[in-house]
N, C-alpha and C. Protein backbone atom coordinates (compact mmCIF):
# COMPACT_ATOMS: atom_id res chain seq x y z
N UNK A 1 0.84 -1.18 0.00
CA UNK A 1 0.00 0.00 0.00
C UNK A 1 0.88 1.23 0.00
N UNK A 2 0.52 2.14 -0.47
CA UNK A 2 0.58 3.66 -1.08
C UNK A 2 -0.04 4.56 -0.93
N UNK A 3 0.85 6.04 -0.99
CA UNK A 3 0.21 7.24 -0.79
C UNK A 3 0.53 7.99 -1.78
N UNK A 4 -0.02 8.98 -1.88
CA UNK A 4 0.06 9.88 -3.10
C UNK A 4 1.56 10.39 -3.10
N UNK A 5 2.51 10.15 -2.14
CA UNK A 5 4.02 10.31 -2.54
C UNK A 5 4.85 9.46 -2.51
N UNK A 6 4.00 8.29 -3.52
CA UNK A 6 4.74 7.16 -4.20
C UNK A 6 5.57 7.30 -4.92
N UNK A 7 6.73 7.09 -5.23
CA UNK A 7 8.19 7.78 -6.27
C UNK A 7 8.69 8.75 -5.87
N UNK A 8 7.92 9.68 -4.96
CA UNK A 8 8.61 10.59 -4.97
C UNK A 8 10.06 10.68 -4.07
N UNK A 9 10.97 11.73 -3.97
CA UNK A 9 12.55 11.22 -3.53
C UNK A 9 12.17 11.44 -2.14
N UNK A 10 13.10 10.90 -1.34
CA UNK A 10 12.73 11.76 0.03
C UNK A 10 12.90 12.76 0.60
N UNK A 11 12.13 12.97 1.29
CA UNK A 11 12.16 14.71 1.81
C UNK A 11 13.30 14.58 2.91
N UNK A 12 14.52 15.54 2.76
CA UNK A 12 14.79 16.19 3.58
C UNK A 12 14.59 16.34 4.81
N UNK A 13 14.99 16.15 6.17
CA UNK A 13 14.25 16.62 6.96
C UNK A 13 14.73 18.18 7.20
N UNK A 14 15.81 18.37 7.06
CA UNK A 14 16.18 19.86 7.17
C UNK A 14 16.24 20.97 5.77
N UNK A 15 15.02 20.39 4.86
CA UNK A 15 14.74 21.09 3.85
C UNK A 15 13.54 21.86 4.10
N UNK A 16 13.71 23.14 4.47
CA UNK A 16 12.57 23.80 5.18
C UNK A 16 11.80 24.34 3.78
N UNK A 17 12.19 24.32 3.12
CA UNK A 17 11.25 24.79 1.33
C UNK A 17 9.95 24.07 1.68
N UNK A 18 10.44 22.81 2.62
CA UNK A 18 9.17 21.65 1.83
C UNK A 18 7.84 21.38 3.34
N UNK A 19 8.44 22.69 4.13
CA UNK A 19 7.53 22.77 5.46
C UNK A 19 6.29 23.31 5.20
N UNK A 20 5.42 22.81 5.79
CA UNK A 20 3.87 23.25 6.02
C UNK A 20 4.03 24.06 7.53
N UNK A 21 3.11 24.56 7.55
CA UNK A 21 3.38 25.81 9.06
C UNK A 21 2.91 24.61 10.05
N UNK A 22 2.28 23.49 9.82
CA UNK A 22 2.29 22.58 11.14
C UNK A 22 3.35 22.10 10.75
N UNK A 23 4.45 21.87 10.44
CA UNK A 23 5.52 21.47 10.38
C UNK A 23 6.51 22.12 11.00
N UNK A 24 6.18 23.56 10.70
CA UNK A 24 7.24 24.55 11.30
C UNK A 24 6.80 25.10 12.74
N UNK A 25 5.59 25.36 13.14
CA UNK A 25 4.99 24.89 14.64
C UNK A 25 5.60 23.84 15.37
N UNK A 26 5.18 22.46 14.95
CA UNK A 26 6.19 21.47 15.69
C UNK A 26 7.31 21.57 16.20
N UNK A 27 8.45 22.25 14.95
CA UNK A 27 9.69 22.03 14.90
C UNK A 27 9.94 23.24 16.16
N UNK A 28 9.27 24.35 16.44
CA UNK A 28 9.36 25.44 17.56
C UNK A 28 8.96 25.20 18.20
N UNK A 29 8.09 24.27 18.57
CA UNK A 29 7.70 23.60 19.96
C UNK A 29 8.69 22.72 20.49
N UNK A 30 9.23 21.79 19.38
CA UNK A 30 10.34 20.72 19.90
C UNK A 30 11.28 21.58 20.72
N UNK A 31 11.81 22.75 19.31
CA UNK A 31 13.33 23.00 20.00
C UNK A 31 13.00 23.88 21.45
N UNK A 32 11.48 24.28 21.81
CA UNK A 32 11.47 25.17 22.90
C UNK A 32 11.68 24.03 23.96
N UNK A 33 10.79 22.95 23.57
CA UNK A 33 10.74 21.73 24.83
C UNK A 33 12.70 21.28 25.22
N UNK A 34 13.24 21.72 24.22
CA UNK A 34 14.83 20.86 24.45
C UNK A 34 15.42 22.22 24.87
N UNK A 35 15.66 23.31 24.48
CA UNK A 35 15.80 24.21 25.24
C UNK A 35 15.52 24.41 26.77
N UNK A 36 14.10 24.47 27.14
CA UNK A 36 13.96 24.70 28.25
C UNK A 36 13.72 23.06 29.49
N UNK A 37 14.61 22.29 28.85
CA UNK A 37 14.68 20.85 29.05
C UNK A 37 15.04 20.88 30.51
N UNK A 38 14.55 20.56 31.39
CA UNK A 38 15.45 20.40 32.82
C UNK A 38 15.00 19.03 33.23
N UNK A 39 15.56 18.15 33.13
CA UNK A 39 15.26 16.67 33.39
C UNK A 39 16.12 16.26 34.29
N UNK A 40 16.85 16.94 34.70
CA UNK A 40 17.56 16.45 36.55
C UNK A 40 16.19 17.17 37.69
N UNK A 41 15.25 17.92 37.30
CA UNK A 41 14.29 18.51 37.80
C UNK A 41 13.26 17.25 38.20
N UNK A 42 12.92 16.52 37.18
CA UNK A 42 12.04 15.60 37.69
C UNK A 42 12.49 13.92 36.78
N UNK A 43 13.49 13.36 37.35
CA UNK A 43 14.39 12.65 36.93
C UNK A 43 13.76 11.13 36.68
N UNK A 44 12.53 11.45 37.22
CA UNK A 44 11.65 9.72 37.70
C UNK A 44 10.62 10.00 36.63
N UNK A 45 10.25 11.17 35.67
CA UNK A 45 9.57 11.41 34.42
C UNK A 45 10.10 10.81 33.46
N UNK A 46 11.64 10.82 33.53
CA UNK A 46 12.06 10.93 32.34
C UNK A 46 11.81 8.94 30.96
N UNK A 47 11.91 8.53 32.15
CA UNK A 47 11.35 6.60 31.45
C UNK A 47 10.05 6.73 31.43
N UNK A 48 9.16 7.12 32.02
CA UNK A 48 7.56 7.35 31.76
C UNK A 48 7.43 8.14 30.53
N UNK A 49 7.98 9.32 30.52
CA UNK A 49 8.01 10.20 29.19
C UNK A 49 8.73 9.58 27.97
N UNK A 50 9.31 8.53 28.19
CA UNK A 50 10.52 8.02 26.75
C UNK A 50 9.60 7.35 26.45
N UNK A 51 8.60 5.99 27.23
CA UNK A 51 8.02 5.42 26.76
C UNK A 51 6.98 5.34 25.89
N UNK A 52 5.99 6.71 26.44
CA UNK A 52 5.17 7.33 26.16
C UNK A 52 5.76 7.50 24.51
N UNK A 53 6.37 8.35 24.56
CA UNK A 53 7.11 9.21 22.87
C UNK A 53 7.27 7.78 22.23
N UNK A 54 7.69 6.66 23.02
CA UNK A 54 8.01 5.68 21.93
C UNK A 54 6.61 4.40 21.08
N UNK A 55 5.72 4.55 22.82
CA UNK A 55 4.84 4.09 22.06
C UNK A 55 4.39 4.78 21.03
N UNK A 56 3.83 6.43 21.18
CA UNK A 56 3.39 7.20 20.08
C UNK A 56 3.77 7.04 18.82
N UNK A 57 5.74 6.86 18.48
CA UNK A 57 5.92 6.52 17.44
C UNK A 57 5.54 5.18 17.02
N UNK A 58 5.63 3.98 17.88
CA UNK A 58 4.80 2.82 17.66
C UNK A 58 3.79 2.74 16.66
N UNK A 59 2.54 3.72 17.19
CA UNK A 59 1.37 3.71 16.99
C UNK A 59 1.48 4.64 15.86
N UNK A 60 2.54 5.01 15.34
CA UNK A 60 1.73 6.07 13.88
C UNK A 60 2.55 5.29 13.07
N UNK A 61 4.00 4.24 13.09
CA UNK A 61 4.63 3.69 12.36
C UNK A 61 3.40 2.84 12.07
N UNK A 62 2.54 1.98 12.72
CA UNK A 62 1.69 0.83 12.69
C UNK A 62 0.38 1.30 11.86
N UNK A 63 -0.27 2.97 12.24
CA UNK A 63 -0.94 2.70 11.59
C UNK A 63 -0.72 3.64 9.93
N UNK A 64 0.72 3.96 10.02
CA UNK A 64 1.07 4.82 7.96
C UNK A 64 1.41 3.15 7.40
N UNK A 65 1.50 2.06 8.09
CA UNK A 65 1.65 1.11 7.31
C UNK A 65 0.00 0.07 6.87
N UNK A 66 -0.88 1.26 7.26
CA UNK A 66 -1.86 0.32 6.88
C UNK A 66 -2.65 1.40 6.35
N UNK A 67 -2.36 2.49 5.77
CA UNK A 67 -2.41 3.54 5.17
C UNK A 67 -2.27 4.17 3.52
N UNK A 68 -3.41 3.77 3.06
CA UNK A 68 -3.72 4.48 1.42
C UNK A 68 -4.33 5.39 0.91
N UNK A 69 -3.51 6.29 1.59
CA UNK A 69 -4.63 7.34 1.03
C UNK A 69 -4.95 7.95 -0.25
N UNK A 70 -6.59 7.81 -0.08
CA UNK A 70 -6.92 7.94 -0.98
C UNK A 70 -7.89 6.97 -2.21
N UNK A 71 -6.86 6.09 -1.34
CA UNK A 71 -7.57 4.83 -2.36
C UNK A 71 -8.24 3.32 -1.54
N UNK A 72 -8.14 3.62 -0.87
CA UNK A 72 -9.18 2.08 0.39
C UNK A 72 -9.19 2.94 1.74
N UNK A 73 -10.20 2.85 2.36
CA UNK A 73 -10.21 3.87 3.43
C UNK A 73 -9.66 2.42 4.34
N UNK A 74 -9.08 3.11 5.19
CA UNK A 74 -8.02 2.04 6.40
C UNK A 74 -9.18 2.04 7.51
N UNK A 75 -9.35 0.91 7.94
CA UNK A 75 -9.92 -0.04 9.03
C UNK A 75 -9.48 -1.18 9.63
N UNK A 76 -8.01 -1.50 9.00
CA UNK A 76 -7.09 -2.66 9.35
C UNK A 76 -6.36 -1.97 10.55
N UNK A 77 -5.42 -2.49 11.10
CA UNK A 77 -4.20 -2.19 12.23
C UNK A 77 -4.91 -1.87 13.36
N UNK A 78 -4.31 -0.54 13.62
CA UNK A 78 -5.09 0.50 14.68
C UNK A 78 -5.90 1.24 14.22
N UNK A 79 -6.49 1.34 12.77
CA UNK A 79 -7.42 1.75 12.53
C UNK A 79 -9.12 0.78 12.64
N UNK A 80 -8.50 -0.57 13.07
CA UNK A 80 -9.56 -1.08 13.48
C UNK A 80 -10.11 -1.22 15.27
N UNK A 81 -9.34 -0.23 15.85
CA UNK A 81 -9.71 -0.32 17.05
C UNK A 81 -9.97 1.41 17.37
N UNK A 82 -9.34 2.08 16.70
CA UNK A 82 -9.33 3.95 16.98
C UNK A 82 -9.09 4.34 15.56
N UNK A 83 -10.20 5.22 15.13
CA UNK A 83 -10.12 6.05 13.88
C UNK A 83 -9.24 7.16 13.59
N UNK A 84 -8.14 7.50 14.67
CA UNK A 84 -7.16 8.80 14.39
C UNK A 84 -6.06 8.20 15.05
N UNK A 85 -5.55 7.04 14.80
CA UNK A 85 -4.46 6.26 15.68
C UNK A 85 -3.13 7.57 15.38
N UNK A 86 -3.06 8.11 13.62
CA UNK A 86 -1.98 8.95 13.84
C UNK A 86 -2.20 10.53 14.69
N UNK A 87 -2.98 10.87 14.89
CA UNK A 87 -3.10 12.06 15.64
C UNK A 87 -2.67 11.40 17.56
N UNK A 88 -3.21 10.64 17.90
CA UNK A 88 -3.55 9.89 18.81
C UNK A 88 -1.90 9.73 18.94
N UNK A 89 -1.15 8.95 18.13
CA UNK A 89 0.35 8.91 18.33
C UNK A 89 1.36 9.91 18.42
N UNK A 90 0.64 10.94 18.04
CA UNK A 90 1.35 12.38 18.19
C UNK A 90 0.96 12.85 19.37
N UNK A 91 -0.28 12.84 19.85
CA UNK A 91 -0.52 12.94 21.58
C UNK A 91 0.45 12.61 22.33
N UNK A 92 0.55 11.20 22.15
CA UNK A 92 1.53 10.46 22.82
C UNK A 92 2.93 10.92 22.99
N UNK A 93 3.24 11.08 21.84
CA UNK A 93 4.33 11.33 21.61
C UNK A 93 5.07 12.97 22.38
N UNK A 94 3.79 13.99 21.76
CA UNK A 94 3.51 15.41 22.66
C UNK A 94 4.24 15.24 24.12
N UNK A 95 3.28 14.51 24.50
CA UNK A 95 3.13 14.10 26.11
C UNK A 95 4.30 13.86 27.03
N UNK A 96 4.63 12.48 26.22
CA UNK A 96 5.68 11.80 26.04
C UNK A 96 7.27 12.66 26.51
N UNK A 97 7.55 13.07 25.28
CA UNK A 97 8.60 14.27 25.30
C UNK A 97 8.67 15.06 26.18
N UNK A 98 7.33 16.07 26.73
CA UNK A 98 7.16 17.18 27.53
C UNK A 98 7.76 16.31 28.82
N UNK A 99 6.81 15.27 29.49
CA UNK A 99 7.04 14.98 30.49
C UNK A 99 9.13 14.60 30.67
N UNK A 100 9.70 13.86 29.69
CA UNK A 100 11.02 13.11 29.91
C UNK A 100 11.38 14.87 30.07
N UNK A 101 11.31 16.06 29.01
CA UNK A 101 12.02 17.10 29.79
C UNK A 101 11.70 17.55 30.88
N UNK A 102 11.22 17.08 31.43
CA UNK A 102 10.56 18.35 32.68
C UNK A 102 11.04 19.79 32.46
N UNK A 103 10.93 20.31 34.06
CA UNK A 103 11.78 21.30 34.03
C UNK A 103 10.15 22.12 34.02
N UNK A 104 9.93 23.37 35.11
CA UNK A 104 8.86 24.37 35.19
C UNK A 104 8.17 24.63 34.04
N UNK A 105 9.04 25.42 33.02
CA UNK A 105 8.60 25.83 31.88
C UNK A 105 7.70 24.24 30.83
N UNK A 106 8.45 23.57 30.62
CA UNK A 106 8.12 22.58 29.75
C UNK A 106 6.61 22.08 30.79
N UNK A 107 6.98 21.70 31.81
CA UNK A 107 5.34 21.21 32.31
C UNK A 107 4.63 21.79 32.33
N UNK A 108 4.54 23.41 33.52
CA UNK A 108 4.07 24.30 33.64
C UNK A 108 3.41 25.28 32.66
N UNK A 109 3.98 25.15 31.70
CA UNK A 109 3.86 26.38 30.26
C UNK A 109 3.52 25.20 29.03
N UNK A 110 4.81 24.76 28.55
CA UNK A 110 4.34 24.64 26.93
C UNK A 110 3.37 23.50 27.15
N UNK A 111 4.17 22.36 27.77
CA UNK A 111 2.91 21.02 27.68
C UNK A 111 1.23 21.35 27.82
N UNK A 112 1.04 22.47 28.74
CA UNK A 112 -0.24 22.99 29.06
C UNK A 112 -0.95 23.67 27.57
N UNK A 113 -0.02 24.26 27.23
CA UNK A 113 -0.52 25.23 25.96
C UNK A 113 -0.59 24.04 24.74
N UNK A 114 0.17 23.41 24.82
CA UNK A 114 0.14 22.36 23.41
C UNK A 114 -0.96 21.24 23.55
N UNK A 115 -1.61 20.80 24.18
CA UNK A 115 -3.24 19.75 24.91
C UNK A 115 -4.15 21.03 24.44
N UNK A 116 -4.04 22.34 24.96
CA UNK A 116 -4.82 23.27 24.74
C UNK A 116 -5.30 23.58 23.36
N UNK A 117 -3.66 23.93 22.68
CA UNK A 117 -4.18 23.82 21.39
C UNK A 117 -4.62 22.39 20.68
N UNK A 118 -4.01 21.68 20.73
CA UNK A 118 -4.35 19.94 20.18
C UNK A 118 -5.92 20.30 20.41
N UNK A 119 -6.19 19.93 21.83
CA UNK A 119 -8.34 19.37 22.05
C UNK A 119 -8.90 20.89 21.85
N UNK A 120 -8.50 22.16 21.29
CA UNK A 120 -9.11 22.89 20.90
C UNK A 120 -9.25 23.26 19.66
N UNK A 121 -7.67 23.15 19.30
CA UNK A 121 -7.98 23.34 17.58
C UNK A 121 -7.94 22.66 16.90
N UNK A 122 -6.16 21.68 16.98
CA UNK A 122 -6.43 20.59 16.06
C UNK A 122 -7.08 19.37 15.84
N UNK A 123 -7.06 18.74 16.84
CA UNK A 123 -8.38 17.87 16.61
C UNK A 123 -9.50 17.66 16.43
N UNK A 124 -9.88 19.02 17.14
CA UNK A 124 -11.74 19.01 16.01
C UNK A 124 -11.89 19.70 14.74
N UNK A 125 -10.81 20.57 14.15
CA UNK A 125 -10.34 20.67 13.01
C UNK A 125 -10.08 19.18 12.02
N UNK A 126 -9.10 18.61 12.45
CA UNK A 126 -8.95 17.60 11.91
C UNK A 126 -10.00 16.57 11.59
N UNK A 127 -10.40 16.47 12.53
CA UNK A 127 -12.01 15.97 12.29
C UNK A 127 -12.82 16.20 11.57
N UNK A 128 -12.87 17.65 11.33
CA UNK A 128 -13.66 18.07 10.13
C UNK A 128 -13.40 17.92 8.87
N UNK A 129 -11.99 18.13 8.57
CA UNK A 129 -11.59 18.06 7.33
C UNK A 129 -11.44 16.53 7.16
N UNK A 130 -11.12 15.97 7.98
CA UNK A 130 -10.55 14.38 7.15
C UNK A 130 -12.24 13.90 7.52
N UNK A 131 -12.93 13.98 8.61
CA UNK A 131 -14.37 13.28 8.01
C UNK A 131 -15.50 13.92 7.10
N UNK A 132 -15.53 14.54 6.28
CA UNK A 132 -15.68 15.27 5.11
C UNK A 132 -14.82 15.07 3.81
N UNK A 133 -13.58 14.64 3.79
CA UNK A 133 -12.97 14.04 2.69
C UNK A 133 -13.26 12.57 3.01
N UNK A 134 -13.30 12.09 3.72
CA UNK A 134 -13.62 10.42 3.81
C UNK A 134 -14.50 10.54 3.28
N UNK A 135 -15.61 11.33 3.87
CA UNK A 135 -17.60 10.72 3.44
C UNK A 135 -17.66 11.22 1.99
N UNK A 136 -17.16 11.87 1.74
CA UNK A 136 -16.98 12.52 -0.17
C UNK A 136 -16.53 11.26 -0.90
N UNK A 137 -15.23 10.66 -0.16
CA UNK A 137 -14.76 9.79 -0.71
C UNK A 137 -14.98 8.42 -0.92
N UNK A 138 -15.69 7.81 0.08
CA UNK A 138 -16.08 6.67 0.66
C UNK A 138 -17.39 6.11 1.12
N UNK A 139 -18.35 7.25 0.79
CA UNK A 139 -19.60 7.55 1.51
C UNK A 139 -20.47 6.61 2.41
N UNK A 140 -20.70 5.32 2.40
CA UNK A 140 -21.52 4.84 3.06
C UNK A 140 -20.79 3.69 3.86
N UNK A 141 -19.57 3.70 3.25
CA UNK A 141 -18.24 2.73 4.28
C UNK A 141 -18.19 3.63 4.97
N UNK A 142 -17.33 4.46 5.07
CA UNK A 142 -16.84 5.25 6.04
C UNK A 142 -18.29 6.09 7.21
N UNK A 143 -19.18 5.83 6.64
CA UNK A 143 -20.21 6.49 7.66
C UNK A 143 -20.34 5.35 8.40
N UNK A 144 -20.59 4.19 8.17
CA UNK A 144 -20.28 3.20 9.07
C UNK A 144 -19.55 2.46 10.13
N UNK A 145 -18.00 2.67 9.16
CA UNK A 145 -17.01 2.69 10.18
C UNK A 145 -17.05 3.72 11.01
N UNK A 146 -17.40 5.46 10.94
CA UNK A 146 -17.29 6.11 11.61
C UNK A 146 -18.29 5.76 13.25
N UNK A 147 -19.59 5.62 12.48
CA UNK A 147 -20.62 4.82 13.18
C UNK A 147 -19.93 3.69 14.68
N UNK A 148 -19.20 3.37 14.17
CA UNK A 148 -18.71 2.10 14.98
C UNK A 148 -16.83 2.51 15.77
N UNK A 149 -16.46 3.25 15.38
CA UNK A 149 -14.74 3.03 15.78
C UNK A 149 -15.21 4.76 16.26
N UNK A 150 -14.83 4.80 17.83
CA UNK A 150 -14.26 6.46 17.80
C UNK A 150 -13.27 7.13 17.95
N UNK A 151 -13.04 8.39 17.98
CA UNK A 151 -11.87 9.28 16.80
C UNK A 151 -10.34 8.79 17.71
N UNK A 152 -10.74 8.67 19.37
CA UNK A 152 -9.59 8.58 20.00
C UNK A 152 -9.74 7.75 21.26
N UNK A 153 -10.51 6.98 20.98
CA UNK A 153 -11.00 6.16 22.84
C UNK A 153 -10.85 5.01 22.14
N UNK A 154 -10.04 3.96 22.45
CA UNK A 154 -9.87 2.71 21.02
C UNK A 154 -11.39 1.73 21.74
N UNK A 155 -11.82 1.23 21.05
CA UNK A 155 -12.78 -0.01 21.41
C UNK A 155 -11.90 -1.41 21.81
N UNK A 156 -12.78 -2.07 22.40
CA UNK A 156 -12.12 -2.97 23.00
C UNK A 156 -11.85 -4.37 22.06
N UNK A 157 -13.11 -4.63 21.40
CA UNK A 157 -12.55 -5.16 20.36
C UNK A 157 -12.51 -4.52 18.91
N UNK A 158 -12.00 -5.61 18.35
CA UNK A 158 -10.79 -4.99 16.07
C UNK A 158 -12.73 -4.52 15.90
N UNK A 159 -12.94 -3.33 14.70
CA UNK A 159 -14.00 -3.43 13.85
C UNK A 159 -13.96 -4.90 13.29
N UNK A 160 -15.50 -4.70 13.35
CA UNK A 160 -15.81 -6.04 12.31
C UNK A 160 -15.45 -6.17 10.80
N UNK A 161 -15.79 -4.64 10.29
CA UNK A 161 -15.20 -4.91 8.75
C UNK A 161 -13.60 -4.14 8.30
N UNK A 162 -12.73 -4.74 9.43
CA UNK A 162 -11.44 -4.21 9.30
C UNK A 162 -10.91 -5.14 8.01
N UNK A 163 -10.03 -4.86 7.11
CA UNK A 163 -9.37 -5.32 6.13
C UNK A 163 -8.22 -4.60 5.97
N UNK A 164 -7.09 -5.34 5.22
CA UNK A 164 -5.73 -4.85 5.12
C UNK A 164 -4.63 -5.31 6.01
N UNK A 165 -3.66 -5.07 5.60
CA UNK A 165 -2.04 -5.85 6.24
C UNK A 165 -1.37 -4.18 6.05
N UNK A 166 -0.25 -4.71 7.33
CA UNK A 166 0.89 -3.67 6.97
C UNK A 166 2.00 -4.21 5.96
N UNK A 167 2.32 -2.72 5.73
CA UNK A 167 3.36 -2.34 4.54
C UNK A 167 4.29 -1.64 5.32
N UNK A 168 5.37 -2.27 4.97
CA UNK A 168 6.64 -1.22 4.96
C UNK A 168 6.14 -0.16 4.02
N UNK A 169 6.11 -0.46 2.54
CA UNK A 169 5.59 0.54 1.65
C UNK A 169 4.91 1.73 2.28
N UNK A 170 4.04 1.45 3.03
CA UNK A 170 3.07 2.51 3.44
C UNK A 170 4.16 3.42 4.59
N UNK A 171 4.55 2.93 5.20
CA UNK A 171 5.64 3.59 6.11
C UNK A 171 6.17 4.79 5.51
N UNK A 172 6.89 3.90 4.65
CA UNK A 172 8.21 4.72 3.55
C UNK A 172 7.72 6.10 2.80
N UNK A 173 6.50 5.35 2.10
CA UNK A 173 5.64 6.75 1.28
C UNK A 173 4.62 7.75 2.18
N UNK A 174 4.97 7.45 3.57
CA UNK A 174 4.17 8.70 4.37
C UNK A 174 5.36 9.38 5.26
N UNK A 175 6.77 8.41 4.81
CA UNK A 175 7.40 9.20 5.76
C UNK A 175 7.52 8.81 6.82
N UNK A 176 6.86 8.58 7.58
CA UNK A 176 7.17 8.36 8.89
C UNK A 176 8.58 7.97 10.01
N UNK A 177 9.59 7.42 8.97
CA UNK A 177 10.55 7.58 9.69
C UNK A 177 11.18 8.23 10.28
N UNK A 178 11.08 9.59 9.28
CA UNK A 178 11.17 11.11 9.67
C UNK A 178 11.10 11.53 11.36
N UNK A 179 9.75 11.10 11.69
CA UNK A 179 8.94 11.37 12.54
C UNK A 179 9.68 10.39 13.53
N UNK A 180 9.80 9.62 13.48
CA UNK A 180 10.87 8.61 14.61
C UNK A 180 12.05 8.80 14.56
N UNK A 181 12.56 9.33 13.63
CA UNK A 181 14.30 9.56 13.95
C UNK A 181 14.31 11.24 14.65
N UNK A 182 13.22 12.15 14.56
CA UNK A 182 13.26 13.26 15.26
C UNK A 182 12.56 12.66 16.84
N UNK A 183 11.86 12.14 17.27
CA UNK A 183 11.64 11.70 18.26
C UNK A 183 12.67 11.38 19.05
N UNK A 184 13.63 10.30 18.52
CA UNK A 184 14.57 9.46 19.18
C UNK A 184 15.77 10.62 19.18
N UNK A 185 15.75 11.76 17.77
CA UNK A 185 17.12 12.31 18.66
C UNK A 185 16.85 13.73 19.51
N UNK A 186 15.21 13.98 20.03
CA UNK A 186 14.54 14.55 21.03
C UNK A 186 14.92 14.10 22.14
N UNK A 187 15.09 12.62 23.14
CA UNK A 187 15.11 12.04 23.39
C UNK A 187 16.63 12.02 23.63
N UNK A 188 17.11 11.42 22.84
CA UNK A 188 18.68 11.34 23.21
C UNK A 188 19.40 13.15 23.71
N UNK A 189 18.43 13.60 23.39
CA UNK A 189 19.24 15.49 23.44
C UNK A 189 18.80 15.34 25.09
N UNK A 190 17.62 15.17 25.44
CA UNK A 190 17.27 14.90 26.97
C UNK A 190 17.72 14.56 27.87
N UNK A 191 18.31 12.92 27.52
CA UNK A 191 19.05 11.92 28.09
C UNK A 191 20.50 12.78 28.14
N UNK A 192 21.38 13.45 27.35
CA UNK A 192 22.38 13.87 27.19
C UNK A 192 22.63 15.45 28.06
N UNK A 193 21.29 16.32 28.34
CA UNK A 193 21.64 17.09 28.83
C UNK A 193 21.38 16.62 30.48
N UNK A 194 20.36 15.21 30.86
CA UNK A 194 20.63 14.81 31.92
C UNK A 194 21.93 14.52 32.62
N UNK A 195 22.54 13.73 31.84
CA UNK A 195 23.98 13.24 32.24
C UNK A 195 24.73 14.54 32.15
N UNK A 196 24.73 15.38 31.49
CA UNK A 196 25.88 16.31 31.67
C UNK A 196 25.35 17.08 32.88
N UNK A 197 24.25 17.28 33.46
CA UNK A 197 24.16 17.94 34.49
C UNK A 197 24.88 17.16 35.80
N UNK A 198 24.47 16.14 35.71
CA UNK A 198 25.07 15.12 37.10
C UNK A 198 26.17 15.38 37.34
């Protein structure tokens, strides 16, 4: 399985030509969270917060590999238990990060402001736009699945009419590695300004 940036070369990650402003948001949230990083501050966060970031990447590697957009609406992976597994993995991931830095600012300030914006803007934004291109696209599947799977509370058991396997393919053509190799060297910048404080 495939996405509409099948062939294409890979992006850069430090090719800012090819940023979307949620791209360039992120990237000023990261470097504020590693900046104002104090993780000798709350030192017993920091494996709760790694895990967190790692399941998140988990969960969006698992579900861009069961991911076509465009062309079969996804109800396989984690899309057969939660309909926004990749937003949902970026929560995680959010979370994740904030907590391993601690430090006043990062808990106190950005982590607060970034949930704020997420459950105020982007996710019921997102909602709108991707369930409105689904039902355009898919119309009486996807009102069904919507019907049955919700956006971020997973059900306990798979949908019934889940179909599809993972793809590396699908990985590769959404990118996502991207998204895990900036995680992990979020993460290692954390771990590194821990030890140098000790």
């Amino acid at each position: 399985m495939s996405d509409r940036h099948e062939g294409a070369p890979p992006l850069p990650i430090f090719d800012v030509r090819k940023w979307t402003l949620r791209m360039a948001v992120a990237a000023a949230f990261a470097a504020a969270v590693l900046v104002f990083a104090r993780p000798w501050d709350r030192p017993l966060l920091i494996v709760p917060g790694a895990v967190l970031a790692a399941l998140g990447c988990a969960l969006r590697i698992w579900g861009t590999g069961h991911l076509a957009k465009n062309k079969v609406l996804a109800t396989g992976g984690p899309y057969a238990f939660v309909r926004h597994p990749l937003y949902l993995g970026t929560l995680l991931v959010v979370v994740g990060l904030g907590l391993a830095a601690g430090g006043p600012v990062v808990l106190y300030g950005l982590l607060p402001a970034a949930l704020v914006v997420y459950f105020l803007y982007y996710a019921p934004k997102k909602e709108k736009v991707e369930s409105d291109r689904l039902r355009r696209r898919f119309g009486e599947e996807f009102d069904r699945y919507r019907a049955a799977v919700r956006g971020y509370v997973p059900r306990l058991t798979p949908y019934p009419g889940r179909r599809g396997r993972w793809s590396l393919a699908g990985v590769r053509a959404n990118r996502e590695y991207l998204i895990a190799l900036s995680v992990a060297l979020g993460l290692a910048v954390i771990l590194l300004r821990y030890r140098l404080h000790g």
